[in-house]
Protein backbone atom coordinates (compact mmCIF):
# COMPACT_ATOMS: atom_id res chain seq x y z
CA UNK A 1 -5.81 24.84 -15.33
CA UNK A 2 -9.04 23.91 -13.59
CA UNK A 3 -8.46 21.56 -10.82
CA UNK A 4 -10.95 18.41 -10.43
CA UNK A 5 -11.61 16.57 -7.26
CA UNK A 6 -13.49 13.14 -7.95
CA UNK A 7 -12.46 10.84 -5.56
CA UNK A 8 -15.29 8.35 -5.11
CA UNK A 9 -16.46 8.34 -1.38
CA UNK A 10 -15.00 11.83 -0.36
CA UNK A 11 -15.72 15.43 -0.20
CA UNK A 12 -13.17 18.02 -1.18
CA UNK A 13 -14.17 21.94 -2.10
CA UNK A 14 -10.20 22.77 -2.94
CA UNK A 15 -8.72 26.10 -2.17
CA UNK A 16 -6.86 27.72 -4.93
CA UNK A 17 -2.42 28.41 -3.60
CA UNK A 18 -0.21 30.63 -4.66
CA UNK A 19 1.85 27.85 -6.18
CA UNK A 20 -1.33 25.04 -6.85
CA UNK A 21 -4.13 23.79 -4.82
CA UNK A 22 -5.03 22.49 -1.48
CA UNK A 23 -7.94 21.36 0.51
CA UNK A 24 -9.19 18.59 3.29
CA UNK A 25 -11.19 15.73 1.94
CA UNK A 26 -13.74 14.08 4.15
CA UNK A 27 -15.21 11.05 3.95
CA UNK A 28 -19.52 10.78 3.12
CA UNK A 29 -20.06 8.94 5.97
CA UNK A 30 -18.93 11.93 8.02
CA UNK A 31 -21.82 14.01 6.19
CA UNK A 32 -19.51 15.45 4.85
CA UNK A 33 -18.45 17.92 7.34
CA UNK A 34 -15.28 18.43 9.80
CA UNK A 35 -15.70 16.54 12.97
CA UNK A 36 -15.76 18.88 15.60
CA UNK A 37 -12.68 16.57 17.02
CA UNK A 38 -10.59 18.01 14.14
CA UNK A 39 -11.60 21.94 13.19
CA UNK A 40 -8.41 22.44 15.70
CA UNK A 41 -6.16 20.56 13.16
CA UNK A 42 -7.65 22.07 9.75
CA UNK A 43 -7.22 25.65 11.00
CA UNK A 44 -3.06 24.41 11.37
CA UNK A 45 -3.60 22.36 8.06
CA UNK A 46 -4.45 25.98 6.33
CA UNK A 47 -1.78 27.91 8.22
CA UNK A 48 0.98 25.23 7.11
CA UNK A 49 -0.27 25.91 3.55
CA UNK A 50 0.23 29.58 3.72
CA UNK A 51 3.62 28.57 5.10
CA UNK A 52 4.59 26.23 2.03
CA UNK A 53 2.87 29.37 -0.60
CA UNK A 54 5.52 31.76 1.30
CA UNK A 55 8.76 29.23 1.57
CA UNK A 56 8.02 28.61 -2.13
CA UNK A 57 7.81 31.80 -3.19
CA UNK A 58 11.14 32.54 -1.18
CA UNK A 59 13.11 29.59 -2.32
CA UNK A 60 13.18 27.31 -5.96
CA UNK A 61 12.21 24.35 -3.52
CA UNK A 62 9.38 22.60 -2.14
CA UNK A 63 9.04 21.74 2.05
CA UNK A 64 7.02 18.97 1.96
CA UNK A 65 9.84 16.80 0.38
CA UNK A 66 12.09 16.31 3.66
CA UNK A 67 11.55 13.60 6.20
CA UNK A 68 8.67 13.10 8.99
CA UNK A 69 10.94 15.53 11.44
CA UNK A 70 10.79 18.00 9.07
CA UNK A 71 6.86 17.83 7.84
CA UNK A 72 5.81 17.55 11.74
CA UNK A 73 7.84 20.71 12.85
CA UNK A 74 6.19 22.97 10.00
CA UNK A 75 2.87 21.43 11.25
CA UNK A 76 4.18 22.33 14.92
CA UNK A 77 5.07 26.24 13.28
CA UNK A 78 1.79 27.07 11.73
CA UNK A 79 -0.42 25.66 14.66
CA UNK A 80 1.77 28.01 17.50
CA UNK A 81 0.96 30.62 14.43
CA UNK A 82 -2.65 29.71 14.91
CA UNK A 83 -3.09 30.42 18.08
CA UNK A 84 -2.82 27.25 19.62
CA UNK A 85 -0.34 25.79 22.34
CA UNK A 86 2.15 23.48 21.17
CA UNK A 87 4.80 21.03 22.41
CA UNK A 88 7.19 18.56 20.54
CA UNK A 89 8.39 15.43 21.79
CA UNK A 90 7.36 15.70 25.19
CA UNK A 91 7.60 13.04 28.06
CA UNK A 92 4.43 11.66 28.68
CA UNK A 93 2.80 9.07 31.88
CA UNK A 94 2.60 5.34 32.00
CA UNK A 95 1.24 3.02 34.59
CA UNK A 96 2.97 -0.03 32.59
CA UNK A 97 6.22 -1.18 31.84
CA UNK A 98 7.21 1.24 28.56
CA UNK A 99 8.54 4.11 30.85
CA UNK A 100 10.30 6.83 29.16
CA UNK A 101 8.01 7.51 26.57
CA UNK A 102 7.65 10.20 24.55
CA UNK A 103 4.35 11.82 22.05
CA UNK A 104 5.44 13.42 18.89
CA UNK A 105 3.18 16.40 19.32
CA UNK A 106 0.90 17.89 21.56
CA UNK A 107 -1.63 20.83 20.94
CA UNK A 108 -4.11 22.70 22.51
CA UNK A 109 -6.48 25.18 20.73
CA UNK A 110 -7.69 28.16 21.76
CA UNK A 111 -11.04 26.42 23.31
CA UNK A 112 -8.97 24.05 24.95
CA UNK A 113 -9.32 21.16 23.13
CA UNK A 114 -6.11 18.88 23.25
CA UNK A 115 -4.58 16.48 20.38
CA UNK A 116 -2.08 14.09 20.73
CA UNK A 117 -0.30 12.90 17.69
CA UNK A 118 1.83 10.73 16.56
CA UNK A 119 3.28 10.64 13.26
CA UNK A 120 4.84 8.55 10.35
CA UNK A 121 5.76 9.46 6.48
CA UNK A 122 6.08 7.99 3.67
CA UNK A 123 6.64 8.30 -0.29
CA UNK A 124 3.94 6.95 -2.71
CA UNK A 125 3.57 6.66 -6.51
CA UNK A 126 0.25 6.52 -8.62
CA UNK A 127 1.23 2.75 -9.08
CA UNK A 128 1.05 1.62 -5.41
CA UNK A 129 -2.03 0.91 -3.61
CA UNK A 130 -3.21 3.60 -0.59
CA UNK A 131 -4.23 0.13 0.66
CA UNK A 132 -0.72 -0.90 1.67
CA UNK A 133 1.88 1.43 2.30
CA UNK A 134 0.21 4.45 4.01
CA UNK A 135 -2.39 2.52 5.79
CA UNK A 136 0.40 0.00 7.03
CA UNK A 137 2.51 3.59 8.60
CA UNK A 138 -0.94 4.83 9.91
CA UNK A 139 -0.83 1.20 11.58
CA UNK A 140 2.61 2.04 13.10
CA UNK A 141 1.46 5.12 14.45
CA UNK A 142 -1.86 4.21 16.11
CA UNK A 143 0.71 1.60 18.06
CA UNK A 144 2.52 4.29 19.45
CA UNK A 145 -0.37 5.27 22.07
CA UNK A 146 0.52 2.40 24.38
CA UNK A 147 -2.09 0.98 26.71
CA UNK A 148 -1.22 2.14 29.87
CA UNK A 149 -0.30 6.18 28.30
CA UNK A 150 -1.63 9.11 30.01
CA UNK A 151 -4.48 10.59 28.18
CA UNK A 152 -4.34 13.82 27.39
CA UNK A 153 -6.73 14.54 24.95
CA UNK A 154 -7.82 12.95 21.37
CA UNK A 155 -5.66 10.69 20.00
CA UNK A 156 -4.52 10.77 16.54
CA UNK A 157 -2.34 8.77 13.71
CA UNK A 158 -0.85 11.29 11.21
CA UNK A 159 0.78 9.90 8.55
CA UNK A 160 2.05 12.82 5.71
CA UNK A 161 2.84 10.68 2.55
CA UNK A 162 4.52 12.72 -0.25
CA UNK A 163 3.17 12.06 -3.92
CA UNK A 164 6.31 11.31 -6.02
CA UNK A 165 6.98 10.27 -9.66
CA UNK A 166 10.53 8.60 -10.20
CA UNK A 167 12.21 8.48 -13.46
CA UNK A 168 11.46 4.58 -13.54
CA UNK A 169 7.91 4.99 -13.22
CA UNK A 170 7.43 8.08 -16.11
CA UNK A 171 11.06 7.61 -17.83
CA UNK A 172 9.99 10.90 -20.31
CA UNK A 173 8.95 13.20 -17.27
CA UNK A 174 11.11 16.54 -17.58
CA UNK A 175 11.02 19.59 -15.84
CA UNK A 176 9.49 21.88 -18.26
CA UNK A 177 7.15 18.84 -19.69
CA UNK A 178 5.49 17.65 -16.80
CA UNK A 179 2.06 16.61 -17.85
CA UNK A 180 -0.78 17.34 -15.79
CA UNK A 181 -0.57 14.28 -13.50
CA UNK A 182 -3.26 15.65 -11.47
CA UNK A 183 -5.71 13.02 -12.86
CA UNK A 184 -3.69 10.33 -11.33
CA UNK A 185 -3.73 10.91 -8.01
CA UNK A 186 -7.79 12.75 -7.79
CA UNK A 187 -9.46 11.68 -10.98
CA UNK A 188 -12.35 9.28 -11.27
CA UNK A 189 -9.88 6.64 -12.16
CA UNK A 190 -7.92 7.46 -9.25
CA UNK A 191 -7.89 5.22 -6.03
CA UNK A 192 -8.95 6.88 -2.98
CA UNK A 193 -7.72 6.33 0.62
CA UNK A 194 -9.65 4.41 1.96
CA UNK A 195 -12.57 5.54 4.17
CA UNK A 196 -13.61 3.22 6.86
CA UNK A 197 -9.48 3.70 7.88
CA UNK A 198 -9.07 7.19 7.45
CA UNK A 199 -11.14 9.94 9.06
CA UNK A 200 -10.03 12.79 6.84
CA UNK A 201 -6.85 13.82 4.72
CA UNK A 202 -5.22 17.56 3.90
CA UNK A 203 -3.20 18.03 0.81
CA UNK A 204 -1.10 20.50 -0.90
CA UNK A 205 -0.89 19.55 -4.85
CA UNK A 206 1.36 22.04 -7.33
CA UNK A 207 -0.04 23.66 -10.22
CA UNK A 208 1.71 21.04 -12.59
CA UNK A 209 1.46 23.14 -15.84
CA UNK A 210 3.59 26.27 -14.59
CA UNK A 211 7.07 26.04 -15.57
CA UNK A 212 8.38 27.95 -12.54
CA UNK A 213 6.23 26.08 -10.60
CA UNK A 214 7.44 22.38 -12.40
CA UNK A 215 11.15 23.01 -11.69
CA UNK A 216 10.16 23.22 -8.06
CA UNK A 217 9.27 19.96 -7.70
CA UNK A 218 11.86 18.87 -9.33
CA UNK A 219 14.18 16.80 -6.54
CA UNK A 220 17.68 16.65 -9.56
CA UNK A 221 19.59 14.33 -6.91
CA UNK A 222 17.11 11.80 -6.76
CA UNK A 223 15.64 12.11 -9.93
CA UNK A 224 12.36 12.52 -8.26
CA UNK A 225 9.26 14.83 -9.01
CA UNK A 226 7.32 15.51 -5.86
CA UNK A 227 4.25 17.70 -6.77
CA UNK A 228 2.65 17.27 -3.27
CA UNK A 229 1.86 15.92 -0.41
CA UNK A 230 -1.31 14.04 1.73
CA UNK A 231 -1.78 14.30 5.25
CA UNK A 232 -3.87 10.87 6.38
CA UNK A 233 -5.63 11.09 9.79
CA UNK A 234 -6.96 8.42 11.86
CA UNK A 235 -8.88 8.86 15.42
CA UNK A 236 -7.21 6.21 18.02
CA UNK A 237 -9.73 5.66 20.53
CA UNK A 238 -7.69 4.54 23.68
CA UNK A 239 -9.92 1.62 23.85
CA UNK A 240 -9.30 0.63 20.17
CA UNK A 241 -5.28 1.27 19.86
CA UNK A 242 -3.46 -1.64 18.27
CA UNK A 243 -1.59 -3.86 20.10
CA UNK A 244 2.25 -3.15 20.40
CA UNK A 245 3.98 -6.28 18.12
């Protein structure tokens, strides 16, 4: 199966997996390129996809389906594997009255350029609008850099949303008849994140035509089919962050 990438507005070369595809999209008013800013984070974006090629190959599951905890530690993993610095849920400063605060994650690269990051997750289905849902968790995590919060390097809103079909919205989808749903999510009918909002997204979509591969992402409990996941990121400039409702 050839994979397509047509998003209108973005710029994707996709790398083939093991298991399916991945890649990091950036938008064309970026020319197109990384932002220096965030080379740190797409060398741990390519690690953590290594990482999801070998726990697949290990196990008849997929990693990205577990909560925000879960997606952030792996991210944690494959940066330390990358050579970078890393801390979880570390205390951080603040002049102002929210004292006790803590940042989700914290890493430093090898040429000592620092991110801070906090994170949010959510599910999302071809019918609901990357307008709402992700954009309004991206929201929630920009908040979380409080004015007043000791800077330690660039700021960023991470939000991972995992792609999901439900047996409500595709009532015939089986495990060894999944169509390829591919189109749905990066076809030229597809909606896009949208750019002015999001700097850049990483993703990690399964090869939807392998059987092996199909009864992977396969969640039986829920009756859920999760063939992959986004990672959204937004630069919070300390003298743009949101206001705390």
């Amino acid at each position: 199966m050839e994979f397509k990438f047509s998003l209108p507005g973005w710029k994707c070369e996709p790398k083939r997996r093991c298991f399916g595809w991945s890649g990091v999209a950036i938008a064309d008013g970026n020319n197109s390129r990384i932002p220096n800013w965030l080379s740190p984070l797409d060398f741990c974006f390519d690690r953590l996809f290594e990482y999801y090629d070998r726990y697949m190959r290990a196990t008849d599951d997929v990693p990205w389906w577990y909560g925000e905890r879960t997606c952030l530690s792996d991210l944690a993993a494959a940066a330390s594997v990358a050579g970078m610095l890393v801390s979880t849920e570390y205390p951080i400063e603040n002049k102002s009255r929210h004292a006790g605060r803590r940042r989700d994650l914290w890493l430093l690269s090898p040429d000592r350029a620092e991110l801070e990051v906090e994170s949010k997750q959510c599910y999302l289905n071809p019918a609901t609008s990357w307008e709402k849902y992700p954009n309004q968790r991206l929201d929630a995590a920009a908040r979380q850099f409080c004015v007043g919060d000791q800077r330690l390097g660039t700021r960023l809103a991470l939000c991972f949303v995992r792609a999901k079909y439900s047996t409500r919205y595709a009532p015939g989808l089986k495990p060894d008849k999944i169509p390829d749903a591919t189109n749905d999510w990066f076809g030229e009918d597809a909606e896009p994140p949208p750019a002015k909002r999001v700097n850049a997204f990483w993703f990690y979509w399964a090869d939807l035509t392998d059987a092996n591969t199909a009864k992977r992402i396969c969640i039986t409990s829920e009756n859920w089919h999760c063939p992959g996941v986004f990672a959204l990121v937004r630069q919070v400039n300390r003298a743009h962050a949101l206001p705390r409702r």
